[in-house]
N, C-alpha and C. Protein backbone atom coordinates (compact mmCIF):
# COMPACT_ATOMS: atom_id res chain seq x y z
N UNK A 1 -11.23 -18.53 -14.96
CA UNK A 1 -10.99 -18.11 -13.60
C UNK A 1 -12.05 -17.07 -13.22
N UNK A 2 -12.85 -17.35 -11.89
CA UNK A 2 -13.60 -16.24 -11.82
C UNK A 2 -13.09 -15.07 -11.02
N UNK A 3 -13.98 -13.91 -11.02
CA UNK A 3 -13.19 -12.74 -9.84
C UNK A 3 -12.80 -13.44 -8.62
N UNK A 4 -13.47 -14.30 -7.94
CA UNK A 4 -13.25 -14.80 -6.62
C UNK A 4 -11.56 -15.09 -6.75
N UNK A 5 -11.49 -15.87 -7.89
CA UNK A 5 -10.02 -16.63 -7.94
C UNK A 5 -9.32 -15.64 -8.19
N UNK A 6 -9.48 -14.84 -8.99
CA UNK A 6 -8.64 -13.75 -9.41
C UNK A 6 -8.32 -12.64 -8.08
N UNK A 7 -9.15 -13.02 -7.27
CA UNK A 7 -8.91 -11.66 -6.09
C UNK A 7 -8.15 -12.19 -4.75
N UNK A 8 -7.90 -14.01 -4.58
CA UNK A 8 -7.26 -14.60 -3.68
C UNK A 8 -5.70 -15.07 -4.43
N UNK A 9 -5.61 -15.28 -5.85
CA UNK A 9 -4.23 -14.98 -6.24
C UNK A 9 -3.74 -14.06 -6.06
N UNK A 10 -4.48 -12.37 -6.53
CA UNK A 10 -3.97 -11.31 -5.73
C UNK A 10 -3.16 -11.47 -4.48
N UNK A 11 -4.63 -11.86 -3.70
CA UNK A 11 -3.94 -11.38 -2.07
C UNK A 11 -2.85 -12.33 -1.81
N UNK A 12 -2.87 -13.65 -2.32
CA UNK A 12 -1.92 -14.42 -1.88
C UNK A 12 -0.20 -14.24 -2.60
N UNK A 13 -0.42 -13.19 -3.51
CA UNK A 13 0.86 -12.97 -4.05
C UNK A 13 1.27 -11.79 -4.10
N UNK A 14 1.09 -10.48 -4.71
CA UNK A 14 1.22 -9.26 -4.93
C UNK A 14 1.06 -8.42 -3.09
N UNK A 15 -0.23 -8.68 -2.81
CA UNK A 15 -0.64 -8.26 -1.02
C UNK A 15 0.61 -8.80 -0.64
N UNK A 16 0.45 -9.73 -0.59
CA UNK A 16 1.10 -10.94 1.01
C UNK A 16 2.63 -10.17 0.91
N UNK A 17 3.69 -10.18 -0.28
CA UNK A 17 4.86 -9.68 -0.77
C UNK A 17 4.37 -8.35 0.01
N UNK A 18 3.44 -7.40 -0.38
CA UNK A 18 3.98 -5.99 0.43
C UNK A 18 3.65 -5.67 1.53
N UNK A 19 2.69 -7.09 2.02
CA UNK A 19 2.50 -6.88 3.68
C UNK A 19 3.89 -6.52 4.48
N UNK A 20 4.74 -8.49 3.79
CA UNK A 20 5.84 -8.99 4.57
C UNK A 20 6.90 -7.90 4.03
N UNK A 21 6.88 -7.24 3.08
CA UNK A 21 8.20 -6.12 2.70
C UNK A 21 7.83 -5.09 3.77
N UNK A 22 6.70 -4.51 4.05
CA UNK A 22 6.32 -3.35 4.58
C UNK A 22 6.34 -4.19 6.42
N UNK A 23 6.17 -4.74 7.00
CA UNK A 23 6.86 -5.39 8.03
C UNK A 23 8.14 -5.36 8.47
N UNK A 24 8.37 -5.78 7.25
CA UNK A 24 10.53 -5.55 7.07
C UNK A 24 10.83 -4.20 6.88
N UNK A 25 10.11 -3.34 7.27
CA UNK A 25 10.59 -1.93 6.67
C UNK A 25 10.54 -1.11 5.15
N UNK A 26 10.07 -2.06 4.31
CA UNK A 26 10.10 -1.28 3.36
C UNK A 26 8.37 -1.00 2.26
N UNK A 27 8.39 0.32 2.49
CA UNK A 27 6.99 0.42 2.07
C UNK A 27 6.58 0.40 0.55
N UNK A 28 7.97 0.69 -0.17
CA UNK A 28 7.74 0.71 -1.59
C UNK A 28 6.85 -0.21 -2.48
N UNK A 29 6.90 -1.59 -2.29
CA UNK A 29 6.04 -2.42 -2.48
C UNK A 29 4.08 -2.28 -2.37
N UNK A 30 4.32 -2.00 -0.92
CA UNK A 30 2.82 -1.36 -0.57
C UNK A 30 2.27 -0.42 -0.77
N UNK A 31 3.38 0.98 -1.20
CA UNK A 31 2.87 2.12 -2.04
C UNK A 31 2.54 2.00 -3.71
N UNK A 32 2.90 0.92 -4.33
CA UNK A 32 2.64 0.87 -5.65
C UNK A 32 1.42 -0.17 -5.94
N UNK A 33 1.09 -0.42 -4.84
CA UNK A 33 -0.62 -1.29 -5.26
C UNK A 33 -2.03 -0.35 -5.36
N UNK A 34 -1.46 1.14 -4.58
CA UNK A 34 -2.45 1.83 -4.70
C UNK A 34 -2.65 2.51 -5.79
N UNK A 35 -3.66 2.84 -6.26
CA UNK A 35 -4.03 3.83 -7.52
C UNK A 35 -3.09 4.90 -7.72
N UNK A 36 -3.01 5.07 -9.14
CA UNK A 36 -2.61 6.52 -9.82
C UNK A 36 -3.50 7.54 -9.47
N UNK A 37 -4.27 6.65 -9.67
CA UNK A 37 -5.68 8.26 -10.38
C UNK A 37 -6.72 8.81 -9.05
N UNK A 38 -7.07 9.83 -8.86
CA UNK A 38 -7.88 10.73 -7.66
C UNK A 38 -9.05 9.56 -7.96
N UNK A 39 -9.91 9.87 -6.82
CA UNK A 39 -9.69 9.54 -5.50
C UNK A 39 -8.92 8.33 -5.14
N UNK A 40 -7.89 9.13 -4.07
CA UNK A 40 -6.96 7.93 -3.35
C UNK A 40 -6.93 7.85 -2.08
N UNK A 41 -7.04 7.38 -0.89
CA UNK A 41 -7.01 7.53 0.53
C UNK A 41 -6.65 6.43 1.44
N UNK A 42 -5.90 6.86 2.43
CA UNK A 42 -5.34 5.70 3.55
C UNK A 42 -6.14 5.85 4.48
N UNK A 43 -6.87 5.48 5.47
CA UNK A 43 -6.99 5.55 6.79
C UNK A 43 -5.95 4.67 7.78
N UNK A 44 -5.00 4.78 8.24
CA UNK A 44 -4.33 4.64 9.46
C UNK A 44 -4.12 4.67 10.55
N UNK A 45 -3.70 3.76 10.89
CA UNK A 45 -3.52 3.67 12.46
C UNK A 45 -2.63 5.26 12.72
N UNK A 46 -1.71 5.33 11.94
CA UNK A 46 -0.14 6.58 12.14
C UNK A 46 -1.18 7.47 11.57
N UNK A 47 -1.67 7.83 10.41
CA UNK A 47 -1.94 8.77 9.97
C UNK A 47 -2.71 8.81 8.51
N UNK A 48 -3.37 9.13 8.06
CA UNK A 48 -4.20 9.32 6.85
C UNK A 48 -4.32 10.14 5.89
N UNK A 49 -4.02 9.77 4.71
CA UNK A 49 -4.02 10.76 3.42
C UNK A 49 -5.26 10.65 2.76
N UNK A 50 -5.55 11.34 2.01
CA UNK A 50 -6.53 11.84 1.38
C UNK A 50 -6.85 12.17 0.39
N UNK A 51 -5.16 12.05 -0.87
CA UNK A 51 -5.37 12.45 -2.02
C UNK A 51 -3.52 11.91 -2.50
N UNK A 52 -3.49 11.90 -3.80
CA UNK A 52 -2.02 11.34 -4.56
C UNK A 52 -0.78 11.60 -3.72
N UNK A 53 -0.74 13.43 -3.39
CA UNK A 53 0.05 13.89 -2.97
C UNK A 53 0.38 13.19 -1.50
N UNK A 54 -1.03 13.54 -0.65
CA UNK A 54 -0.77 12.86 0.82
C UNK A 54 -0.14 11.31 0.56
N UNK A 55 -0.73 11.10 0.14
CA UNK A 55 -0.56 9.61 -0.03
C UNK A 55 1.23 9.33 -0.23
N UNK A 56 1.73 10.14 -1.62
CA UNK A 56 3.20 9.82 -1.86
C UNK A 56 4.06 10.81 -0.25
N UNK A 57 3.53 11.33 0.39
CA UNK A 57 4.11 11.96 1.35
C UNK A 57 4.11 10.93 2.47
N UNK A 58 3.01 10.16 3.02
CA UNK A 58 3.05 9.40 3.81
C UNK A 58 3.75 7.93 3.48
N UNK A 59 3.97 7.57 2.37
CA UNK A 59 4.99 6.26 2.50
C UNK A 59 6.19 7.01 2.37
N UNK A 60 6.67 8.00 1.78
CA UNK A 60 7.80 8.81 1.83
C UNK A 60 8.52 9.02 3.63
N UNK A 61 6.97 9.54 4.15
CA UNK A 61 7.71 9.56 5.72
C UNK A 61 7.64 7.91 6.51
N UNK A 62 7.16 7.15 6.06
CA UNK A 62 7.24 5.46 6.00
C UNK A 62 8.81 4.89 6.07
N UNK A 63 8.88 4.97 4.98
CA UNK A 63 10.51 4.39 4.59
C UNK A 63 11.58 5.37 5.73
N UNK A 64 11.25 6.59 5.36
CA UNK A 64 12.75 7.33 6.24
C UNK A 64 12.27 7.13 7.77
N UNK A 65 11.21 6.71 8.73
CA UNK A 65 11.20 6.38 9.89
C UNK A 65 11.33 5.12 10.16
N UNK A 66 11.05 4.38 9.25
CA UNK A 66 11.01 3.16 9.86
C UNK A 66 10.06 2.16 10.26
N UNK A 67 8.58 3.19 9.84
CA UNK A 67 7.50 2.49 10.30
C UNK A 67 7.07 1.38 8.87
């Protein structure tokens, strides 16, 4: 399998699941594809983090609003 294949099974399984969860309200899915380790960053439409902490703060305020 090359990277190509390996990077459209990704998106078509692991992505696609935390698009459609995070659509439905729930971000947990889409917060655990991102990295552990510094440097981490969102740019957003709502708002943008910049590091682990921002980052677990902004799907944190995710889930309890609703977005």
């Amino acid at each position: 399998m090359t990277d190509r294949d390996d990077f459209l099974v990704w998106v078509r399984t692991a992505l696609y699941e935390a698009e459609v969860a995070l659509h439905n309200g729930d971000a947990a899915p889409r917060r655990t594809l991102w990295s552990c380790t510094e440097p981490v960053s969102v740019l957003g439409a709502w708002r943008n983090a910049v590091s682990r902490d921002e980052l677990d703060t902004l799907f944190t305020a995710t889930i309890r609003s609703g977005m």
